[in-house]
PDB file of N, CA and C in Angstrom:
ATOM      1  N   UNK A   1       6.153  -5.615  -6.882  1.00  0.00           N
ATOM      2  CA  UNK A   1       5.343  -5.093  -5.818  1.00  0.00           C
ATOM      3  C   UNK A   1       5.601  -5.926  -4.567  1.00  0.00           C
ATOM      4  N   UNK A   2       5.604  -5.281  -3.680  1.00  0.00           N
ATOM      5  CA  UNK A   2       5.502  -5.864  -2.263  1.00  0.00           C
ATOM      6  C   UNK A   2       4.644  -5.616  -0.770  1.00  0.00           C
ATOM      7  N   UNK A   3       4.227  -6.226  -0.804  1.00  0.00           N
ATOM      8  CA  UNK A   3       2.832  -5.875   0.471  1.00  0.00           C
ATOM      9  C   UNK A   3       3.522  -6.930   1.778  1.00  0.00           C
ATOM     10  N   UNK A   4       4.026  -5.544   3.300  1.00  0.00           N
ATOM     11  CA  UNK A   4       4.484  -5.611   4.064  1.00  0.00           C
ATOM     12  C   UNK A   4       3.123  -5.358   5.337  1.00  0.00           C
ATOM     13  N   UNK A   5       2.930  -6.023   6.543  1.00  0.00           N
ATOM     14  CA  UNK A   5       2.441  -5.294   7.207  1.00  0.00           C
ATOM     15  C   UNK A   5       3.067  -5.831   8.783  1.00  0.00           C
ATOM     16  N   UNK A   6       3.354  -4.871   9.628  1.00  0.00           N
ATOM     17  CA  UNK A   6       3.674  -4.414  10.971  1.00  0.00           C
ATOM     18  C   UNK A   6       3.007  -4.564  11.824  1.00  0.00           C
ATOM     19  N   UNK A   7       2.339  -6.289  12.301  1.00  0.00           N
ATOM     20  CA  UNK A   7       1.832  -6.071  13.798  1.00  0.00           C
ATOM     21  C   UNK A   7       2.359  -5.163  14.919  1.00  0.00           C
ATOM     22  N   UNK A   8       3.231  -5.055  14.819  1.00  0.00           N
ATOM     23  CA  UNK A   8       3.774  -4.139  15.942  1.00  0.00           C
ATOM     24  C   UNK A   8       2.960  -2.427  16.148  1.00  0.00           C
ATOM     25  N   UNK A   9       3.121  -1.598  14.760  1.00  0.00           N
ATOM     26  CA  UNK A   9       2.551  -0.710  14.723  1.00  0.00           C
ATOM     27  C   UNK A   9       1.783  -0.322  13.791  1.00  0.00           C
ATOM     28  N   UNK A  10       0.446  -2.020  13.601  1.00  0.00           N
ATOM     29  CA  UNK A  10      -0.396  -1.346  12.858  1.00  0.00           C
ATOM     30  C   UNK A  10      -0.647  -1.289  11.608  1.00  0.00           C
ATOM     31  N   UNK A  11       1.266  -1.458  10.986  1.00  0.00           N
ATOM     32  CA  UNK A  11       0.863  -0.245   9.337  1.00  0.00           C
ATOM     33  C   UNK A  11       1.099  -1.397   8.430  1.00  0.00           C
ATOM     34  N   UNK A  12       0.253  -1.397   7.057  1.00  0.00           N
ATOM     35  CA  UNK A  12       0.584  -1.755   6.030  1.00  0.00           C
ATOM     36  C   UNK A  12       1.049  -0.854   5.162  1.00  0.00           C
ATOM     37  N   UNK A  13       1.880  -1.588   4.390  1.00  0.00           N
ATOM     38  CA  UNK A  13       2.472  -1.046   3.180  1.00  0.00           C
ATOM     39  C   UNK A  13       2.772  -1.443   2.031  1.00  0.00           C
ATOM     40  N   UNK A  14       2.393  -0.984   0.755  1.00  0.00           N
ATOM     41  CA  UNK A  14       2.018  -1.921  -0.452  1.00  0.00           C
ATOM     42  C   UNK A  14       3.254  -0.990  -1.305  1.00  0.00           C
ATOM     43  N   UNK A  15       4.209  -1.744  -1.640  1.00  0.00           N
ATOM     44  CA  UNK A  15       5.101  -1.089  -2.201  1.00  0.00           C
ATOM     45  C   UNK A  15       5.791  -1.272  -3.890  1.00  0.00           C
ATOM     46  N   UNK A  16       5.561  -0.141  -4.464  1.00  0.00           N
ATOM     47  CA  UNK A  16       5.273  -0.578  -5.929  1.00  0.00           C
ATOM     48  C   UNK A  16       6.688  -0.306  -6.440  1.00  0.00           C
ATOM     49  N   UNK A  17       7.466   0.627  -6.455  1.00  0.00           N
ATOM     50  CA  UNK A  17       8.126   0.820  -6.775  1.00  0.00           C
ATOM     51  C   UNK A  17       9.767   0.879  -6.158  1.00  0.00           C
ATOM     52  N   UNK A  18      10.383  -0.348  -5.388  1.00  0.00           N
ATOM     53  CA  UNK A  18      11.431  -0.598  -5.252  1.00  0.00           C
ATOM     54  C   UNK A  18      12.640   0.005  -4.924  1.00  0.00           C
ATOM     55  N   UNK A  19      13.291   0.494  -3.897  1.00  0.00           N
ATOM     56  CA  UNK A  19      14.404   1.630  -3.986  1.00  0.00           C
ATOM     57  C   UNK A  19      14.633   2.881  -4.837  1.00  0.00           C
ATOM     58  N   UNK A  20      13.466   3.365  -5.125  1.00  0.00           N
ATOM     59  CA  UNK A  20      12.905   4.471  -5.891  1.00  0.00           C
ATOM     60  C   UNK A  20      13.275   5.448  -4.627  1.00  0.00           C
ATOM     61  N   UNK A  21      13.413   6.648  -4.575  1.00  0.00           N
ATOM     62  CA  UNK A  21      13.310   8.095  -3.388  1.00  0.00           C
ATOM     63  C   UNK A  21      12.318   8.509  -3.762  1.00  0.00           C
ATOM     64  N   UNK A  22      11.586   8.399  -2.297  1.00  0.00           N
ATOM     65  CA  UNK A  22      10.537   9.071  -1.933  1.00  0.00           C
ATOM     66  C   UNK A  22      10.554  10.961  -1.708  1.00  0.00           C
ATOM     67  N   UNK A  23      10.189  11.192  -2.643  1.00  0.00           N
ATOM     68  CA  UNK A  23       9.950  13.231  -2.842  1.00  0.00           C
ATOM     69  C   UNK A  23       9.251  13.913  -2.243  1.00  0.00           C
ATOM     70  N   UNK A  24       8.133  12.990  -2.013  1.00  0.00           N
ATOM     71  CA  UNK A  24       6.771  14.181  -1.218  1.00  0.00           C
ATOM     72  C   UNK A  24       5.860  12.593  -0.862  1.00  0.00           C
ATOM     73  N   UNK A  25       5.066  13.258   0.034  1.00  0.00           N
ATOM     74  CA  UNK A  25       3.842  11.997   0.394  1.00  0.00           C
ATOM     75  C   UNK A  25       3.053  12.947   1.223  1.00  0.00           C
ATOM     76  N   UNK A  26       1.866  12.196   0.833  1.00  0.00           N
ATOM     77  CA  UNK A  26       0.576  12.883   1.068  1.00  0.00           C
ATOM     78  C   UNK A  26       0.177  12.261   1.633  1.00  0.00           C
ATOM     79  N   UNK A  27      -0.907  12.517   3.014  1.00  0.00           N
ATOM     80  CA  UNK A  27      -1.739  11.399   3.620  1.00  0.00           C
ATOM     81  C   UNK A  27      -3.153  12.460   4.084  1.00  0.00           C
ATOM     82  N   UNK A  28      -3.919  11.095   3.838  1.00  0.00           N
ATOM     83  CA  UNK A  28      -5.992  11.386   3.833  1.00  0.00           C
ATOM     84  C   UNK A  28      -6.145  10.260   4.355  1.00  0.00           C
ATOM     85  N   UNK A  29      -6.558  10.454   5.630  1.00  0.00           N
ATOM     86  CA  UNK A  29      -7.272   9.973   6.233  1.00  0.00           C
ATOM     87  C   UNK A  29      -6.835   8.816   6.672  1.00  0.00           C
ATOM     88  N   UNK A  30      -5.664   8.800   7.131  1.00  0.00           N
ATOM     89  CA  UNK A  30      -4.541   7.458   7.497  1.00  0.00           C
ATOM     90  C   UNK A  30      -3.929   6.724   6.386  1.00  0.00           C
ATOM     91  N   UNK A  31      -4.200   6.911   5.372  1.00  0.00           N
ATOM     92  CA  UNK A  31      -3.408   6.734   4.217  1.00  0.00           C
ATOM     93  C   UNK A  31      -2.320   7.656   3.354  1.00  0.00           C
ATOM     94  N   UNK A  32      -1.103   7.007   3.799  1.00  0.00           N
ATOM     95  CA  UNK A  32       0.048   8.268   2.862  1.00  0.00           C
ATOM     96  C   UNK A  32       0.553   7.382   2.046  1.00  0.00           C
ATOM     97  N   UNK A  33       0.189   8.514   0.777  1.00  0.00           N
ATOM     98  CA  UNK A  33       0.652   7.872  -0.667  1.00  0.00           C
ATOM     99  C   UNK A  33       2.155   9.101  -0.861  1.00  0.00           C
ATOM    100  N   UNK A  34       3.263   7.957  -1.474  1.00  0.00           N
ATOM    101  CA  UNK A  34       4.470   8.265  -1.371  1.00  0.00           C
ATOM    102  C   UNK A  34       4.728   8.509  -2.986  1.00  0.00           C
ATOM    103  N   UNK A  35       5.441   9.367  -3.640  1.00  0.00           N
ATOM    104  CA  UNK A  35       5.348  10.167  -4.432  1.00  0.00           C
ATOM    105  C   UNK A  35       7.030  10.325  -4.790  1.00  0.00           C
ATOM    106  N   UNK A  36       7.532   9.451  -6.194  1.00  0.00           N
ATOM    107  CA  UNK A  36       8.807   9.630  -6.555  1.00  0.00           C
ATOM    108  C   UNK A  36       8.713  11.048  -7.683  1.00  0.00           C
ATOM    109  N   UNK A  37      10.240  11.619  -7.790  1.00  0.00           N
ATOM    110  CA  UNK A  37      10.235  12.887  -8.559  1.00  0.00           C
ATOM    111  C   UNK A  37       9.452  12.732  -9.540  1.00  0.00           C
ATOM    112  N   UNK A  38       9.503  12.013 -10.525  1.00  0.00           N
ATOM    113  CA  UNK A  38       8.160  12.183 -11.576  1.00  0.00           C
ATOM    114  C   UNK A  38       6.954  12.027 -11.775  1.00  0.00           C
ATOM    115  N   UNK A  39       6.463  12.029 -10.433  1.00  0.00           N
ATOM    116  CA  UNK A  39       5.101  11.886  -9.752  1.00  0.00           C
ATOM    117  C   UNK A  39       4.614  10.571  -9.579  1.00  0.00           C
ATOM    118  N   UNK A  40       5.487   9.612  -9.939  1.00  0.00           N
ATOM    119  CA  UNK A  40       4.873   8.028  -9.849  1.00  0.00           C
ATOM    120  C   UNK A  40       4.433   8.014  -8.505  1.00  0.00           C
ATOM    121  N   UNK A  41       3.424   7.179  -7.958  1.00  0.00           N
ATOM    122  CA  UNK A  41       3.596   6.301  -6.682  1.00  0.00           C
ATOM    123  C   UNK A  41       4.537   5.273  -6.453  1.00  0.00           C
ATOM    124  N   UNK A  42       5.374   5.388  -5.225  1.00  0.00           N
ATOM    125  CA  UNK A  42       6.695   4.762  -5.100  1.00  0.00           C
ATOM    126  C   UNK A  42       5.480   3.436  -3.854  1.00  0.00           C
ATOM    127  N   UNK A  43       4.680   3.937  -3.484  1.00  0.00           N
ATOM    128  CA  UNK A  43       4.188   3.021  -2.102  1.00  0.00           C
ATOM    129  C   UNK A  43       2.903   3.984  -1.539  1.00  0.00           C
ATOM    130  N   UNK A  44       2.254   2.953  -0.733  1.00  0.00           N
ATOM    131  CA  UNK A  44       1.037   3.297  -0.440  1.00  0.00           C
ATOM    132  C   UNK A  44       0.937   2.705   1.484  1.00  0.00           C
ATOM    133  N   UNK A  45       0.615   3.709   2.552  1.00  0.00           N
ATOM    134  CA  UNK A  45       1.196   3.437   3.614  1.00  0.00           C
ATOM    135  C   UNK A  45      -0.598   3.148   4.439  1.00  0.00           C
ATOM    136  N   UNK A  46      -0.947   2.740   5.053  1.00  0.00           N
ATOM    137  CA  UNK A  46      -1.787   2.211   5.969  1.00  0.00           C
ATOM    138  C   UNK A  46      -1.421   2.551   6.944  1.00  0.00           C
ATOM    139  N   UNK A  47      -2.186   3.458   8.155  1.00  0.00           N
ATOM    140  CA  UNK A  47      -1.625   3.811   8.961  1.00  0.00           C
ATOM    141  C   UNK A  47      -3.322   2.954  10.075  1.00  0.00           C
ATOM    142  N   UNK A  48      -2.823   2.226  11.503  1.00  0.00           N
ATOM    143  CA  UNK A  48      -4.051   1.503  11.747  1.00  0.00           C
ATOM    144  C   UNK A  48      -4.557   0.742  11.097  1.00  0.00           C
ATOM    145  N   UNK A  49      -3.556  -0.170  10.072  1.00  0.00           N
ATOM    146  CA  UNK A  49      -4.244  -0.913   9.053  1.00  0.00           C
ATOM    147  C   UNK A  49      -5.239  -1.791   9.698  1.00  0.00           C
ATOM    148  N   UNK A  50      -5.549  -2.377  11.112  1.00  0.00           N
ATOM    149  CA  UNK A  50      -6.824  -3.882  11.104  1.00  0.00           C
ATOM    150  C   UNK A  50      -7.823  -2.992  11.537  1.00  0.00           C
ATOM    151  N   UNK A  51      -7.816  -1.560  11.764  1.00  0.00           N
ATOM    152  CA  UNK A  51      -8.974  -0.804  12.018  1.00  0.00           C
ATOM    153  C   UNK A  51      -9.384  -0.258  10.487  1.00  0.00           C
ATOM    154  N   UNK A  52      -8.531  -0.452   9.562  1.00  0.00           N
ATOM    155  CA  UNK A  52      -9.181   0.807   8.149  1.00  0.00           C
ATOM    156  C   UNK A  52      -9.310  -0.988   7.348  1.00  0.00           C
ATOM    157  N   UNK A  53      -9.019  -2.046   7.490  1.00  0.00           N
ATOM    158  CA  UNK A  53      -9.146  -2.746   6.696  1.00  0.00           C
ATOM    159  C   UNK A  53     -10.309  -4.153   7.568  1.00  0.00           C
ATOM    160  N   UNK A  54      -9.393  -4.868   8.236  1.00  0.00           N
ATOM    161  CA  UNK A  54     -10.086  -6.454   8.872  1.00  0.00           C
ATOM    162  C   UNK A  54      -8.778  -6.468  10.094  1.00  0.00           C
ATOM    163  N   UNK A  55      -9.369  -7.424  10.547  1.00  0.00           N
ATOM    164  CA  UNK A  55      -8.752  -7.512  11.897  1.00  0.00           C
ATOM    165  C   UNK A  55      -6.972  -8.376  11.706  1.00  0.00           C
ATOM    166  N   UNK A  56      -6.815  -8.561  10.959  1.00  0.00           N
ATOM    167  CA  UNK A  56      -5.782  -9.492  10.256  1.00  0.00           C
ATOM    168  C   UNK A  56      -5.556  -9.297   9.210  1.00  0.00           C
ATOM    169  N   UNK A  57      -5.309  -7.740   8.592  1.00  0.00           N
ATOM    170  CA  UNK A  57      -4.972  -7.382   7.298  1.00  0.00           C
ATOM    171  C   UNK A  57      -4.021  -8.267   6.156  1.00  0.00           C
ATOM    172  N   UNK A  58      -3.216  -9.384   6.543  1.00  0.00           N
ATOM    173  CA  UNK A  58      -2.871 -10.373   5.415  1.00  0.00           C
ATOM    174  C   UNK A  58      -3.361 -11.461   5.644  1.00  0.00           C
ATOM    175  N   UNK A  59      -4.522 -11.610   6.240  1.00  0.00           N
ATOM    176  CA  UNK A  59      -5.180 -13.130   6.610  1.00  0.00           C
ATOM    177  C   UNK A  59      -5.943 -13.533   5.411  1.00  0.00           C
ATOM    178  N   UNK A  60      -6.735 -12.737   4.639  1.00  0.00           N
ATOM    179  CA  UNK A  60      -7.013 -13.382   3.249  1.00  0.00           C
ATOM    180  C   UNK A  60      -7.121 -12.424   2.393  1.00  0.00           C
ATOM    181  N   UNK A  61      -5.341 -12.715   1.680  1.00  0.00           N
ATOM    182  CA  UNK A  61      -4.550 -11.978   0.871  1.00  0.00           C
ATOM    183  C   UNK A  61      -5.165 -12.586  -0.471  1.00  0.00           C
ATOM    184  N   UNK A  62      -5.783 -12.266  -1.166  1.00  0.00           N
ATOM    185  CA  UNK A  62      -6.362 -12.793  -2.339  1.00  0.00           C
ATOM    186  C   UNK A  62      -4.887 -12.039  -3.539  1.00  0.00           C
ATOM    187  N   UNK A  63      -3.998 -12.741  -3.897  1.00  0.00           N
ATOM    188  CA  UNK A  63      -2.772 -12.571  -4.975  1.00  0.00           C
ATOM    189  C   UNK A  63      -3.233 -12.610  -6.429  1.00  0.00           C
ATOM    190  N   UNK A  64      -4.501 -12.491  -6.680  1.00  0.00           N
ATOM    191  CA  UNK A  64      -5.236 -13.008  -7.948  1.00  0.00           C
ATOM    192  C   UNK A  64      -5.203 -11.634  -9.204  1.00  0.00           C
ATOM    193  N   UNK A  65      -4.250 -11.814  -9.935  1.00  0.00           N
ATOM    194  CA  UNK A  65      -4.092 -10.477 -10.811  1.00  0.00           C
ATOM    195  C   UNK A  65      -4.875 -10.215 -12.184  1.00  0.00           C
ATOM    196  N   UNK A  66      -5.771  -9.104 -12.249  1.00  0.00           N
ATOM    197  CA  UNK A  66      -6.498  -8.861 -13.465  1.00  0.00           C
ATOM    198  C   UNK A  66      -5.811  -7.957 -13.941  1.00  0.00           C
ATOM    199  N   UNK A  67      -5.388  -8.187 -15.113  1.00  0.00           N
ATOM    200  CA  UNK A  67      -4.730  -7.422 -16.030  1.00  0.00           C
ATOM    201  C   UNK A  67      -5.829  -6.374 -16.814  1.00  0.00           C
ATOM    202  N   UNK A  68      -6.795  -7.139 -17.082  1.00  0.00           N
ATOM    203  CA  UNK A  68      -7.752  -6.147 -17.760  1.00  0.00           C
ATOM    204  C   UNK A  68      -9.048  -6.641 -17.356  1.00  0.00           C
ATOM    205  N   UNK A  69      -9.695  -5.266 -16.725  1.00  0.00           N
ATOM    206  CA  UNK A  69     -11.027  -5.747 -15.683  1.00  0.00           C
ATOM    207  C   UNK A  69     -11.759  -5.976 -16.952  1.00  0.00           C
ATOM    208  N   UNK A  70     -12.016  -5.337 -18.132  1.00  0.00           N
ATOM    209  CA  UNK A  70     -13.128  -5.401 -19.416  1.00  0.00           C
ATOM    210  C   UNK A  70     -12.884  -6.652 -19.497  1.00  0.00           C
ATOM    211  N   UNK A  71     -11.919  -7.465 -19.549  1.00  0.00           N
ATOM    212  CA  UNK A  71     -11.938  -8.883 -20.025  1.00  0.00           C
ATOM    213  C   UNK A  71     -12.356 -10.034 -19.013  1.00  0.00           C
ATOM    214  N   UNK A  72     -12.814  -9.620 -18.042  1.00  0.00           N
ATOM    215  CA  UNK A  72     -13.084 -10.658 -16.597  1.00  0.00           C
ATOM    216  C   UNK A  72     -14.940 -10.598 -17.392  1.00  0.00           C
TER     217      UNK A  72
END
């Protein structure tokens, strides 16, 4: 996974699936979710990310991975 974001214009992008082709993408409400042929999510796009998130969308990037929420 890789989480990119674009002061320049705004966008974050959380990208799951790696040089995968993107087939179709859908977007609600400033969010376009990107869609490889077998329906996986290839990436997830933020459009205005410090207005839909915080003013500094990687300023506190919490990297902390739960594998299984039942077990927290």
């Amino acid at each position: 996974m890789k989480i990119e974001y674009d002061s320049k214009h705004d966008l974050m992008n959380i990208e799951f699936l790696q040089g995968e082709p993107i087939v179709d993408s859908l977007e609600v409400n400033g969010v376009i979710i990107d869609h490889a042929k077998d329906g996986k999510i290839v990436s997830i796009e933020i459009l205005d990310a410090s207005e839909r998130t915080q003013k500094d969308p990687l300023g506190k990037l919490d990297l902390s991975v739960i594998r299984d929420a039942e077990a927290v």
